[in-house]
Protein backbone atom coordinates (compact mmCIF):
# COMPACT_ATOMS: atom_id res chain seq x y z
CA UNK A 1 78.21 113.73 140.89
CA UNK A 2 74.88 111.50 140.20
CA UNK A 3 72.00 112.69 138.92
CA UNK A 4 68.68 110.32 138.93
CA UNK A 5 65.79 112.02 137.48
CA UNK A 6 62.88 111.11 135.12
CA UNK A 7 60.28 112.56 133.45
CA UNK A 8 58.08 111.52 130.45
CA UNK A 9 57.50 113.74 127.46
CA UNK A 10 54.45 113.88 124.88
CA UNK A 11 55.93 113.49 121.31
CA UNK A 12 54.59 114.93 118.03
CA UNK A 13 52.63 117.72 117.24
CA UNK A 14 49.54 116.75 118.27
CA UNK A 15 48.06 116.89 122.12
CA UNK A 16 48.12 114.16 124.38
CA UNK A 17 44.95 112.28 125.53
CA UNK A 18 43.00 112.99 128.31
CA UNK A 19 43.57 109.22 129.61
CA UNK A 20 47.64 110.24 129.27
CA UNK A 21 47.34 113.85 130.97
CA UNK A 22 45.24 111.78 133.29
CA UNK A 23 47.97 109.38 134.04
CA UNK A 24 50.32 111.96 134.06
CA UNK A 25 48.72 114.16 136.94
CA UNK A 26 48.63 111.06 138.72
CA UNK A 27 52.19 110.77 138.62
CA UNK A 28 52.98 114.18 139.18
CA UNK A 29 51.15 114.35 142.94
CA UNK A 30 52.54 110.53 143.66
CA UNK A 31 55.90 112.64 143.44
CA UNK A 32 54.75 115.97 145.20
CA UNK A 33 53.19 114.40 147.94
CA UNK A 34 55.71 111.80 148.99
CA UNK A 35 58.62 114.32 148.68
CA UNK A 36 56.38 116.78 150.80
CA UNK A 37 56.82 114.03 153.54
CA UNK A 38 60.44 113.91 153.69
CA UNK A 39 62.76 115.89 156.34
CA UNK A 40 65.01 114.38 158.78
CA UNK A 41 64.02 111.56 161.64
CA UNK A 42 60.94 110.38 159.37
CA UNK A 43 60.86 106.93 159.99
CA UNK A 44 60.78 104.93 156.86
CA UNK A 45 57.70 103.32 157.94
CA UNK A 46 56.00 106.23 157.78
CA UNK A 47 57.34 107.22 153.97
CA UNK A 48 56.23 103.74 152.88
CA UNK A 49 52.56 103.66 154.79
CA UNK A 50 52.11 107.54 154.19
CA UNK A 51 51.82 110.43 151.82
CA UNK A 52 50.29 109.61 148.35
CA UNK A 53 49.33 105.43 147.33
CA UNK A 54 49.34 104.20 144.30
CA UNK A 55 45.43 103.51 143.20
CA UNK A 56 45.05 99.48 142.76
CA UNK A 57 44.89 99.27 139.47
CA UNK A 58 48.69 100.21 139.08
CA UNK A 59 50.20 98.31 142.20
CA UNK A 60 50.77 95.39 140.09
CA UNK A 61 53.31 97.57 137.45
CA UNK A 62 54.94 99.86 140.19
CA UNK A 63 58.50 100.89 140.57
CA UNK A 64 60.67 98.14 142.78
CA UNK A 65 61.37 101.71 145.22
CA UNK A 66 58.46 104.42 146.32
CA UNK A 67 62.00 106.33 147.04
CA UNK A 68 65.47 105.31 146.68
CA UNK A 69 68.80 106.77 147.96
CA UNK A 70 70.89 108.03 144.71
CA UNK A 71 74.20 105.45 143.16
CA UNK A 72 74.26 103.54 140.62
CA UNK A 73 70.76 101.54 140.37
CA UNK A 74 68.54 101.97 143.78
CA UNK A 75 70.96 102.58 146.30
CA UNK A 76 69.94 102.84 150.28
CA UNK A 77 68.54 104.25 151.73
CA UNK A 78 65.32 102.52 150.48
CA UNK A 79 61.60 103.32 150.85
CA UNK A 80 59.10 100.14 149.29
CA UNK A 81 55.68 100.40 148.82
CA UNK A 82 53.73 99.05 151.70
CA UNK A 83 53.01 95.46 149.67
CA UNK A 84 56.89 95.17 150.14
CA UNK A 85 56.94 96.33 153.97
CA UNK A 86 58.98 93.51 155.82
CA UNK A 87 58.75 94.48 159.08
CA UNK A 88 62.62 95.04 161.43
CA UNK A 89 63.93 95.56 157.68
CA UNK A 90 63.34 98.97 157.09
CA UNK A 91 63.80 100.65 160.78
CA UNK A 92 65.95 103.10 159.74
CA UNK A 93 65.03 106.93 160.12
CA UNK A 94 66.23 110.08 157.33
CA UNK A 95 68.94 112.02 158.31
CA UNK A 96 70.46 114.88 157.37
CA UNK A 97 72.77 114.46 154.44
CA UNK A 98 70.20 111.58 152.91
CA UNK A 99 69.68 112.20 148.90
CA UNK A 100 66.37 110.28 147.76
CA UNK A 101 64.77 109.94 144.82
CA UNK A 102 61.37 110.44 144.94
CA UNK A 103 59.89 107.96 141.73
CA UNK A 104 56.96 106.48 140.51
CA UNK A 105 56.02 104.40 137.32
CA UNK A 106 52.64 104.70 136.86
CA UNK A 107 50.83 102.30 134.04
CA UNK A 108 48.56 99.15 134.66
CA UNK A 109 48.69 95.76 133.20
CA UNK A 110 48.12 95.44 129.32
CA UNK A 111 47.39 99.00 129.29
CA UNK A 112 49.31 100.76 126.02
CA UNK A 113 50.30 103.66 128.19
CA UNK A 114 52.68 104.66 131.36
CA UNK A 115 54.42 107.15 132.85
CA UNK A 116 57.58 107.36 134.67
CA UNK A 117 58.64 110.63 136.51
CA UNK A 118 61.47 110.92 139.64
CA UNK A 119 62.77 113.91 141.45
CA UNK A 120 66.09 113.74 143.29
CA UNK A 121 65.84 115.45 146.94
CA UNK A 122 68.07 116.17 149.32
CA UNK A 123 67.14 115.99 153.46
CA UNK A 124 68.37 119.15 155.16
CA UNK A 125 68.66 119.65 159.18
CA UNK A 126 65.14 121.69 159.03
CA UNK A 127 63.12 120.01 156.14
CA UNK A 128 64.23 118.88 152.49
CA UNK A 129 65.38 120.23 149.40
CA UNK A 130 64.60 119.54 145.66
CA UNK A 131 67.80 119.09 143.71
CA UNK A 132 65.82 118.11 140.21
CA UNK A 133 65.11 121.78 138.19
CA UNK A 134 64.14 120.15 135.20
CA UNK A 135 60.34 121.33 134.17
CA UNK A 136 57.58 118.52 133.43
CA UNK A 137 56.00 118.78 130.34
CA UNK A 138 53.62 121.35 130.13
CA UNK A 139 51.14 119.48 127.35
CA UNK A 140 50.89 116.79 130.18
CA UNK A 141 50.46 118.90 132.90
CA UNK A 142 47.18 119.87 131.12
């Protein structure tokens, strides 16, 4: 069994910034809308080109996956960002079967502050199905 999740926590007893809950609700609907995409025959084009983009000024500091099949670091089947789209590489569509995690790192150059959250989903003949039960924090969900 592998499980590949992330999620970043606020720590202390204070409250989080509005410039962290901000970065974190970017996060969180980079993961719900590109998992929202996924069920079987998508073509990987589509994930990459589709569903929610990173805004420009984090492009520079993203993840090396937009998804990423689940193994030991990155496995296939593999979904890049569209600044990584080499195209006859990726055209490959999801099947049934296909675990992905859904991931996104989220912080710009020089900045003090990022955040990292993955969900680990599995494709199903009719649609997709989230593996990852583990909440978000509620202090950055604002």
């Amino acid at each position: 069994m592998c499980v590949d999740i992330s999620r970043t926590w606020f720590i202390g007893d204070g409250e989080p910034t509005q410039a962290q809950k901000d970065l974190h609700r970017i996060a969180h609907q980079h993961i719900v809308e590109n998992t929202a995409m996924l069920g079987p025959g998508i073509p990987f084009k589509d994930l990459t080109f589709g569903g929610h983009q990173l805004p420009e000024k984090y492009v520079e500091q993203r993840y090396g996956a937009k998804m990423h099949g689940v193994g030991l670091c990155d496995e296939w089947p593999l979904i890049v960002y569209p600044q990584d789209w080499r195209e006859g590489l990726f055209d490959y569509v999801t099947e049934p079967g296909m675990v992905l995690c859904v991931e996104v790192y989220l912080g710009e150059v020089g900045g003090r502050e990022g955040v990292k959250l993955e969900d680990q989903v599995l494709i199903t003949e009719d649609g997709h199905e989230l593996l990852s039960r583990y909440p978000f924090d509620p202090k950055l969900m604002g």
